[in-house]
PDB file of N, CA and C in Angstrom:
ATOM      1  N   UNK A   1      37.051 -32.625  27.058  1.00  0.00           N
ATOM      2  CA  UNK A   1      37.339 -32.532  25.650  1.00  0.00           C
ATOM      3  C   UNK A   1      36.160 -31.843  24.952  1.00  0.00           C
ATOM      4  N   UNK A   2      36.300 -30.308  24.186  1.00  0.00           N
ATOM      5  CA  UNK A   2      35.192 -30.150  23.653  1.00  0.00           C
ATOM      6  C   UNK A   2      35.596 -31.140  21.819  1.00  0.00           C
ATOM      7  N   UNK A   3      34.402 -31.433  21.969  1.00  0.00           N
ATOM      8  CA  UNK A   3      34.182 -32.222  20.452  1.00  0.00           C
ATOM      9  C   UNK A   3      33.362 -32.699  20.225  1.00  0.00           C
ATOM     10  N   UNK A   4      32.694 -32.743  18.995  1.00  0.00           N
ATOM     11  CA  UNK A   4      31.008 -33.583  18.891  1.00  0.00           C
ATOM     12  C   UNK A   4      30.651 -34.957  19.176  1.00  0.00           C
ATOM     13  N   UNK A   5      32.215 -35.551  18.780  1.00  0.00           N
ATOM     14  CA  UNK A   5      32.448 -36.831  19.270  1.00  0.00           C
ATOM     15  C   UNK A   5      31.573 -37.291  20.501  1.00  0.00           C
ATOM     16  N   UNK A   6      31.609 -36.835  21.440  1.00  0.00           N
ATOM     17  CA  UNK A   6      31.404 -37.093  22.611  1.00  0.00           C
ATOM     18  C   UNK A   6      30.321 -36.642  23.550  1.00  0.00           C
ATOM     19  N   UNK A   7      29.306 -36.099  22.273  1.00  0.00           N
ATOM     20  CA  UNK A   7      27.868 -35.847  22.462  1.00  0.00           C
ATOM     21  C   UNK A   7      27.009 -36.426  21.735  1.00  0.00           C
ATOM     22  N   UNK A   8      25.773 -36.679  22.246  1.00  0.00           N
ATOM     23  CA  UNK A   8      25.016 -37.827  21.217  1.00  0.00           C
ATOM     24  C   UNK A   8      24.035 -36.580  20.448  1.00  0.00           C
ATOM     25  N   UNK A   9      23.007 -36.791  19.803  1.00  0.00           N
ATOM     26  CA  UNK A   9      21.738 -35.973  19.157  1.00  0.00           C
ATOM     27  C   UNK A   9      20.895 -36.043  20.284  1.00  0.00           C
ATOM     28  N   UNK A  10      20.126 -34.668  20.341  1.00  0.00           N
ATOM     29  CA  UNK A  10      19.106 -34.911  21.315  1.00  0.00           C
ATOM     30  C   UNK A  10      19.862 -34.506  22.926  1.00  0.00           C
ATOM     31  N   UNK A  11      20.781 -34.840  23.248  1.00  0.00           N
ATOM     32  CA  UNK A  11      21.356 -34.151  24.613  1.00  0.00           C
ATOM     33  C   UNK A  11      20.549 -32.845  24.551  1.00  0.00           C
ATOM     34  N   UNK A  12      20.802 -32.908  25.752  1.00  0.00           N
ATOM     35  CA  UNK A  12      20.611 -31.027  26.573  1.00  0.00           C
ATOM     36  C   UNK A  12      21.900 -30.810  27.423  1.00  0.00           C
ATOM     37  N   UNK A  13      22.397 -29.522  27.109  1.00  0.00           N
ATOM     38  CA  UNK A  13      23.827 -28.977  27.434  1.00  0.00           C
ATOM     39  C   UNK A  13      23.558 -27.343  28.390  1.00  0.00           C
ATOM     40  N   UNK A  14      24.042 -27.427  28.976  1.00  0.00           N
ATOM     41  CA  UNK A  14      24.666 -26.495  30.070  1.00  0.00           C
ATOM     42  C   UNK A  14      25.419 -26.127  30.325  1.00  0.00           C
ATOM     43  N   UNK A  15      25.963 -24.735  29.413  1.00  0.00           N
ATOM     44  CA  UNK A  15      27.499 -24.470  29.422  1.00  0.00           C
ATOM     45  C   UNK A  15      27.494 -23.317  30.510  1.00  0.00           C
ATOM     46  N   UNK A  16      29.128 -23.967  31.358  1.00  0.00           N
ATOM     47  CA  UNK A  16      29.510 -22.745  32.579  1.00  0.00           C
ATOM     48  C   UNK A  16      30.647 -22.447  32.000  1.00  0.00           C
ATOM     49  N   UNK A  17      31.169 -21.792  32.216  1.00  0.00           N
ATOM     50  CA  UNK A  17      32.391 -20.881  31.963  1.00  0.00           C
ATOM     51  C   UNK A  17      32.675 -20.092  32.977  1.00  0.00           C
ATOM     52  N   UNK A  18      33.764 -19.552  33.744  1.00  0.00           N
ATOM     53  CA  UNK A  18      34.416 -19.338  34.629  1.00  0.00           C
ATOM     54  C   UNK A  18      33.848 -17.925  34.860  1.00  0.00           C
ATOM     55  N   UNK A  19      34.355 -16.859  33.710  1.00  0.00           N
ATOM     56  CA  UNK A  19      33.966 -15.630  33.865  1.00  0.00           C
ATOM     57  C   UNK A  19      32.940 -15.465  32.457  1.00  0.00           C
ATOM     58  N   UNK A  20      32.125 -14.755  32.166  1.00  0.00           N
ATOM     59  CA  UNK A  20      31.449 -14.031  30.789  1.00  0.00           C
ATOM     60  C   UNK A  20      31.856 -12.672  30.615  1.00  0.00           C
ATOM     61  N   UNK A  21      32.605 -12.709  29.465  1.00  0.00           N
ATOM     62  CA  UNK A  21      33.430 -11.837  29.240  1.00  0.00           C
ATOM     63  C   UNK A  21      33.149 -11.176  27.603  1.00  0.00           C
ATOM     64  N   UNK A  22      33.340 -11.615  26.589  1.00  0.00           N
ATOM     65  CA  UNK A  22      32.752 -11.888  24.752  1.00  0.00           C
ATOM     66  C   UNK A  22      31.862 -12.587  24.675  1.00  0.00           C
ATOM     67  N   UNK A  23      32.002 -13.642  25.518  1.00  0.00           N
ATOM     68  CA  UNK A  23      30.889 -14.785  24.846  1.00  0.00           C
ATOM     69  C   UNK A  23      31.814 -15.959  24.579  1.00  0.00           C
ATOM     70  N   UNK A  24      32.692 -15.603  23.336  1.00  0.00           N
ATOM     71  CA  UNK A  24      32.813 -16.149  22.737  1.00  0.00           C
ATOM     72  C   UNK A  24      33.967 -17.823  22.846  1.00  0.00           C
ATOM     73  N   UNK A  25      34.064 -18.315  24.332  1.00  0.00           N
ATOM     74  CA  UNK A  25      34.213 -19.281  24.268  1.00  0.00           C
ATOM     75  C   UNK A  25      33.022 -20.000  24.507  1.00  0.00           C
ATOM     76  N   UNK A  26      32.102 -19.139  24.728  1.00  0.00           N
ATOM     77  CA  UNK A  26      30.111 -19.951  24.671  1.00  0.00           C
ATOM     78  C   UNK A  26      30.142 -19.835  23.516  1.00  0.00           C
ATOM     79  N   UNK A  27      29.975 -19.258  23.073  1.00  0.00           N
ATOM     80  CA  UNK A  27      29.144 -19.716  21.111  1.00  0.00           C
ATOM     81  C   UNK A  27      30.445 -20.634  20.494  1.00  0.00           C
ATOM     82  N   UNK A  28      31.916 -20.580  20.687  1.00  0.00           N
ATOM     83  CA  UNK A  28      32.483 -22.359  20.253  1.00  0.00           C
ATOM     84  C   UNK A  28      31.965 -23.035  21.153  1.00  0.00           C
ATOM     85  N   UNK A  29      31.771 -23.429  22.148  1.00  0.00           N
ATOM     86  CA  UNK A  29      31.154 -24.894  22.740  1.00  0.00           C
ATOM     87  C   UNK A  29      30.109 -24.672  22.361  1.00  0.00           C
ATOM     88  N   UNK A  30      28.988 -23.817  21.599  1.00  0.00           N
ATOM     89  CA  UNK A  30      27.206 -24.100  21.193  1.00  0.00           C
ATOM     90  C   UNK A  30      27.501 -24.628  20.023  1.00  0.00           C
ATOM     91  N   UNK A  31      28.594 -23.930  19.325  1.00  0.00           N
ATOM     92  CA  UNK A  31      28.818 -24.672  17.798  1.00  0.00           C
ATOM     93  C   UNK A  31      28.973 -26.246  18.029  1.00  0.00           C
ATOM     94  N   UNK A  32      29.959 -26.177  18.545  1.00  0.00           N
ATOM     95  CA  UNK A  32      30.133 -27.923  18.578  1.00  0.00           C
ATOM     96  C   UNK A  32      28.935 -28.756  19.465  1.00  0.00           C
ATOM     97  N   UNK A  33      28.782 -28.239  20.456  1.00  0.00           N
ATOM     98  CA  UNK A  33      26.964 -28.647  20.651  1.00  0.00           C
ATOM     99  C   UNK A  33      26.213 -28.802  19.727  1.00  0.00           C
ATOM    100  N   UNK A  34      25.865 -28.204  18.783  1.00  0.00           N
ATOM    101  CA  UNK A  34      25.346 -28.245  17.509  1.00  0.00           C
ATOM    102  C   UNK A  34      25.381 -29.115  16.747  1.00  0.00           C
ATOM    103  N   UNK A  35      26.931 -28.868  16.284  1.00  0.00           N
ATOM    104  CA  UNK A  35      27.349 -29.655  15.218  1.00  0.00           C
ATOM    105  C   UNK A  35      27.232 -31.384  15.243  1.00  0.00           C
ATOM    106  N   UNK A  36      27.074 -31.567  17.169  1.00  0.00           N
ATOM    107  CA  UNK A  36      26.478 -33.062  16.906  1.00  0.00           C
ATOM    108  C   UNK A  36      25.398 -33.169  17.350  1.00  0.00           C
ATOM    109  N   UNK A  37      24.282 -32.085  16.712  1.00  0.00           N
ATOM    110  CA  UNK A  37      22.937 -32.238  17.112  1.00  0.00           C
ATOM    111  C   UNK A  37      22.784 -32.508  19.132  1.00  0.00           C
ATOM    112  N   UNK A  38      22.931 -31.805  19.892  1.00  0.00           N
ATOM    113  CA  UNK A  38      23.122 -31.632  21.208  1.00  0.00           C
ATOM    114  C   UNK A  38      21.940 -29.828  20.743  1.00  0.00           C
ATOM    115  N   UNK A  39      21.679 -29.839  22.251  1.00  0.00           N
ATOM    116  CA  UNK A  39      20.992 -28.804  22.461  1.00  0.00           C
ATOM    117  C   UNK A  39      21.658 -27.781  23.728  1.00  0.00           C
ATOM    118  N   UNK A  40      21.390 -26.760  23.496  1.00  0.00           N
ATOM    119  CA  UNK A  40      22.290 -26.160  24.583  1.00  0.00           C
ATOM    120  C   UNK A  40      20.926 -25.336  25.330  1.00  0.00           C
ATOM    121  N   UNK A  41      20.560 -25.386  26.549  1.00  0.00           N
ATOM    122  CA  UNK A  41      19.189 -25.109  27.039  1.00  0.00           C
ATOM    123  C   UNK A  41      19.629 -24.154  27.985  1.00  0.00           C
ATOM    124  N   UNK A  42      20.937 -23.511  28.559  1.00  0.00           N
ATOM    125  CA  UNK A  42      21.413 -22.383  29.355  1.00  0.00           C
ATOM    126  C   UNK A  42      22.599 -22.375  29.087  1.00  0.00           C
ATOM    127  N   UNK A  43      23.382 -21.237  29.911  1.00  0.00           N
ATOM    128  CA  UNK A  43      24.775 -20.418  29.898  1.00  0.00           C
ATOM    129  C   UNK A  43      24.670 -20.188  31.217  1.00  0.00           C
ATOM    130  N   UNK A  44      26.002 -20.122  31.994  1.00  0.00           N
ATOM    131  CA  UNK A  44      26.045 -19.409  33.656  1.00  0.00           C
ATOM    132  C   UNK A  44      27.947 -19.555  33.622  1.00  0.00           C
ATOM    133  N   UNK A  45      27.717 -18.393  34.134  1.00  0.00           N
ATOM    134  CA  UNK A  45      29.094 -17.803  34.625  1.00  0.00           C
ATOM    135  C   UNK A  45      28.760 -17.740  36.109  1.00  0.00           C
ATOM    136  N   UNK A  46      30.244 -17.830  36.805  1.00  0.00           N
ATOM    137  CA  UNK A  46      29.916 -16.869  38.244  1.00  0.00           C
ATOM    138  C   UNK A  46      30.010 -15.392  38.337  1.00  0.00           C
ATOM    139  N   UNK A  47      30.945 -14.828  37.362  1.00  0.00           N
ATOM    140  CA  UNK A  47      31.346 -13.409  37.546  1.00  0.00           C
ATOM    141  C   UNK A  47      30.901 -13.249  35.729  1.00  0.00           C
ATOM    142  N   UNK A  48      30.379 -12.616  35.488  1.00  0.00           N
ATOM    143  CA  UNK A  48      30.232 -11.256  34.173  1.00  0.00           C
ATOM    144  C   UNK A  48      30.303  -9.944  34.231  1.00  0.00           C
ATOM    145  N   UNK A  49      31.341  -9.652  32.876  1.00  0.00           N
ATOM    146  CA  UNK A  49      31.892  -8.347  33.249  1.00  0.00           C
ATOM    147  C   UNK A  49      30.907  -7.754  31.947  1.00  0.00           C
ATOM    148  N   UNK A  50      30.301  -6.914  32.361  1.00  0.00           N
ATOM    149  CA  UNK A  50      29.111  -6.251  31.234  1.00  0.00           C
ATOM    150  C   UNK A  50      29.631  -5.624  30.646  1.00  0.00           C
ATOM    151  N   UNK A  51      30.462  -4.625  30.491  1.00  0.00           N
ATOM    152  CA  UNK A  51      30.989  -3.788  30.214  1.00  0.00           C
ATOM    153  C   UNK A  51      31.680  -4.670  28.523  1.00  0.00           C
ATOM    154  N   UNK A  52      32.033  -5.812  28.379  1.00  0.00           N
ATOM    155  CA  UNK A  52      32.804  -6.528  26.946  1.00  0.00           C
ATOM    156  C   UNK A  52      31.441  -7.168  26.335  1.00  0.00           C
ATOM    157  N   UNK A  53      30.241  -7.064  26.871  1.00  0.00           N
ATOM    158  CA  UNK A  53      28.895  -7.786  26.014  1.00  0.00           C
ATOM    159  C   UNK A  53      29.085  -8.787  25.574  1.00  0.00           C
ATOM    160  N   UNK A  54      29.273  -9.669  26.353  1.00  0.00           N
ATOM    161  CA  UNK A  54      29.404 -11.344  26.086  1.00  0.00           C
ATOM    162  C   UNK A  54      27.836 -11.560  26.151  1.00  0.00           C
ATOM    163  N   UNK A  55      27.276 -11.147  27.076  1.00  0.00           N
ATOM    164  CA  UNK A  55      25.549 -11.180  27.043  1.00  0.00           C
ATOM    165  C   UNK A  55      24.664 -11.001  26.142  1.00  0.00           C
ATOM    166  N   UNK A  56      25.099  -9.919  25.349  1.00  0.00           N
ATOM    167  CA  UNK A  56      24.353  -9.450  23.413  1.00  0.00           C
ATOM    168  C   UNK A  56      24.987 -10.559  22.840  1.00  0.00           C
ATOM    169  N   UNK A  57      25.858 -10.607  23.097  1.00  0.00           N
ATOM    170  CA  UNK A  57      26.449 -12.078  22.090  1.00  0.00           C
ATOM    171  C   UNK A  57      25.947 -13.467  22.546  1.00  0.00           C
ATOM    172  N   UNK A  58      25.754 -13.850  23.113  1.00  0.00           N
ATOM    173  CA  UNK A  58      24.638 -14.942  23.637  1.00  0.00           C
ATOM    174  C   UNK A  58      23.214 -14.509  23.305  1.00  0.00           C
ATOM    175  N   UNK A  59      23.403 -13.367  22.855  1.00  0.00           N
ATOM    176  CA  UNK A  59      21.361 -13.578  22.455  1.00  0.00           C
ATOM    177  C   UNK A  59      21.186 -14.537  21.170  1.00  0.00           C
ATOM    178  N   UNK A  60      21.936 -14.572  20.689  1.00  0.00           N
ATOM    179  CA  UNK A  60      21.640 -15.521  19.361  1.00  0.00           C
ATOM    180  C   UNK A  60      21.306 -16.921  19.620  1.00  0.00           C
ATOM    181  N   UNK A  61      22.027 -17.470  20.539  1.00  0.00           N
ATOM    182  CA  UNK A  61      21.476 -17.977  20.839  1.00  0.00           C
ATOM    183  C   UNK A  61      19.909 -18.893  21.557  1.00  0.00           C
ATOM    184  N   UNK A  62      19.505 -17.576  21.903  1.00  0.00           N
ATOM    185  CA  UNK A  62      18.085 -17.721  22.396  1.00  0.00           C
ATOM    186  C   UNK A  62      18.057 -18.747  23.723  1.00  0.00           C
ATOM    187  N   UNK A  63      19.172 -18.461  24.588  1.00  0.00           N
ATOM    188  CA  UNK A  63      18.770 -19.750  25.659  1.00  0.00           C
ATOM    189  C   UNK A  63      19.229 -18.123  27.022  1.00  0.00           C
ATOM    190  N   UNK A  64      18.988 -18.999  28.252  1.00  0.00           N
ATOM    191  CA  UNK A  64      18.665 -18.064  29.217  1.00  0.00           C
ATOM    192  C   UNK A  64      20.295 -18.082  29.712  1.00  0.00           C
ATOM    193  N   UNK A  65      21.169 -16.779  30.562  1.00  0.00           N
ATOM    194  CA  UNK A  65      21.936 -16.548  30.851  1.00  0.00           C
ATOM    195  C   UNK A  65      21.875 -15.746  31.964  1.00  0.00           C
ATOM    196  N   UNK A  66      22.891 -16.733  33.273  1.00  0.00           N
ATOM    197  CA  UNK A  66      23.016 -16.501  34.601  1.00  0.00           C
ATOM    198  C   UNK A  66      24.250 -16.431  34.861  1.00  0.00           C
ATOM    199  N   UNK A  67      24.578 -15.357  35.604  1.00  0.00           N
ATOM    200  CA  UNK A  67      26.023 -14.937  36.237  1.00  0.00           C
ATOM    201  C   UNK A  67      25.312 -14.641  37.689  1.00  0.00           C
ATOM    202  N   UNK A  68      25.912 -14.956  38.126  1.00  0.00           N
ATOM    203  CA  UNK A  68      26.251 -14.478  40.501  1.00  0.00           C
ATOM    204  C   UNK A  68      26.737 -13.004  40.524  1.00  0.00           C
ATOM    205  N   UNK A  69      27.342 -12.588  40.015  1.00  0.00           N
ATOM    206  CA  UNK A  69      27.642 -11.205  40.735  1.00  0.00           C
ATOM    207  C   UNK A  69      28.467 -10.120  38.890  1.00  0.00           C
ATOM    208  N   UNK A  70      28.208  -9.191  38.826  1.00  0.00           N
ATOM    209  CA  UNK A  70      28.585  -8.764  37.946  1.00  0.00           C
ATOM    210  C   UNK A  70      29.748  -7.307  38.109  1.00  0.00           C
ATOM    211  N   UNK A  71      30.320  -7.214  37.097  1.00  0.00           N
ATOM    212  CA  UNK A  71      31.380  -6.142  37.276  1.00  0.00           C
ATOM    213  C   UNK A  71      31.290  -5.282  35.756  1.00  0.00           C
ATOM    214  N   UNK A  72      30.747  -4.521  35.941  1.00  0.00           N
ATOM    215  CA  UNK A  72      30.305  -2.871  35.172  1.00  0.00           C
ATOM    216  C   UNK A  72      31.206  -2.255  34.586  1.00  0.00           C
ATOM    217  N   UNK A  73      32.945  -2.096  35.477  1.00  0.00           N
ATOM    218  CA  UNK A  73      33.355  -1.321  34.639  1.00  0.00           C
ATOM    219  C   UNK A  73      34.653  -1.408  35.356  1.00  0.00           C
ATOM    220  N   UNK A  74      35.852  -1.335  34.920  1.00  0.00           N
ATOM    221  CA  UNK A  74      37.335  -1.137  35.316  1.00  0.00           C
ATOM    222  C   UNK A  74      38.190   0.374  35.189  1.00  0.00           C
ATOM    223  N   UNK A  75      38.380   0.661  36.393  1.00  0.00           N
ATOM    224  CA  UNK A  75      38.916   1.852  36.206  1.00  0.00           C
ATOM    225  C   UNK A  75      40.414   2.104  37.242  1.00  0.00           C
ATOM    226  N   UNK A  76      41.785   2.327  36.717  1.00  0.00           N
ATOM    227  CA  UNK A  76      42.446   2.449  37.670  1.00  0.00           C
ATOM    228  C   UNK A  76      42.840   1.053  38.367  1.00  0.00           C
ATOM    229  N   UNK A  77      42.570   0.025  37.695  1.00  0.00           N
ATOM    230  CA  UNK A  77      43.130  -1.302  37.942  1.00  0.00           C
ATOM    231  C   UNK A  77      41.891  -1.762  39.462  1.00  0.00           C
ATOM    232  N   UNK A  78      40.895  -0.866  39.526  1.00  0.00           N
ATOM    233  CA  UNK A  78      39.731  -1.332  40.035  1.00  0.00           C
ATOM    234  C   UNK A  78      38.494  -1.779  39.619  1.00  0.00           C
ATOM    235  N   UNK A  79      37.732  -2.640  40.460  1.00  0.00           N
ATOM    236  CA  UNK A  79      36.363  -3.212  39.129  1.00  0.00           C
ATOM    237  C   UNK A  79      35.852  -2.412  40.397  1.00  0.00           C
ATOM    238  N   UNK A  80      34.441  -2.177  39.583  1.00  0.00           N
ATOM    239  CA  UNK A  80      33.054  -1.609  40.128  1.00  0.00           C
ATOM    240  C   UNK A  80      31.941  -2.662  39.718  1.00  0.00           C
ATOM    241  N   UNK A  81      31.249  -3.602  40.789  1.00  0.00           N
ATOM    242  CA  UNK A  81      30.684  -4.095  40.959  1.00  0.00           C
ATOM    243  C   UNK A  81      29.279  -3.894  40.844  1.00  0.00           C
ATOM    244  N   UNK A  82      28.365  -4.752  40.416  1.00  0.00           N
ATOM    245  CA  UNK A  82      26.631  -4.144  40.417  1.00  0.00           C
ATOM    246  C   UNK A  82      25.974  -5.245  41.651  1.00  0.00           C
ATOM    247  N   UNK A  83      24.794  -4.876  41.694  1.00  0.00           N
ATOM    248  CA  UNK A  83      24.620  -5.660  43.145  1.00  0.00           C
ATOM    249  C   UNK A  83      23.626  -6.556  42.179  1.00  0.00           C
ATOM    250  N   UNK A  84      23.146  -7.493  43.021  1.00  0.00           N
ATOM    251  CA  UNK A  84      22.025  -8.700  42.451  1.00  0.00           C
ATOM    252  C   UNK A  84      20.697  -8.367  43.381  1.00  0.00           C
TER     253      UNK A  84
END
């Protein structure tokens, strides 16, 4: 359940998310992290696709961001992969 309800003040939070893609189902779970005084101290995906800058959009946040393997660019219903 995301909701503030169910975070105290003072937590430390660690949001994963499946793929990083906008961001932007990370910055709603930092909001509501927030909103009940929770701290959010990283971000990690397994796959990020660079190419939609979900990553510039997590800079506002100011916390550190880890993905496993990344994908650059779609072309022809193919991804192009970057190495680690």
């Amino acid at each position: 359940m995301a909701s503030p309800e169910y975070l105290r003040v003072s937590e430390w939070l660690l949001i994963a998310n499946d793929f990083l893609a906008t961001g932007r189902i990370i910055l709603a779970l930092a909001r509501i992290a927030q909103a009940a005084g929770a701290q959010v101290i990283g971000t990690g995906a397994p796959i990020e696709k660079t190419f939609e800058g979900g990553r510039q959009s997590l800079s506002k946040l100011n916390v550190q961001v880890e993905s496993l393997a990344t994908i650059v660019g779609m072309d022809d219903g193919r991804s192009s992969l970057a190495g680690r």
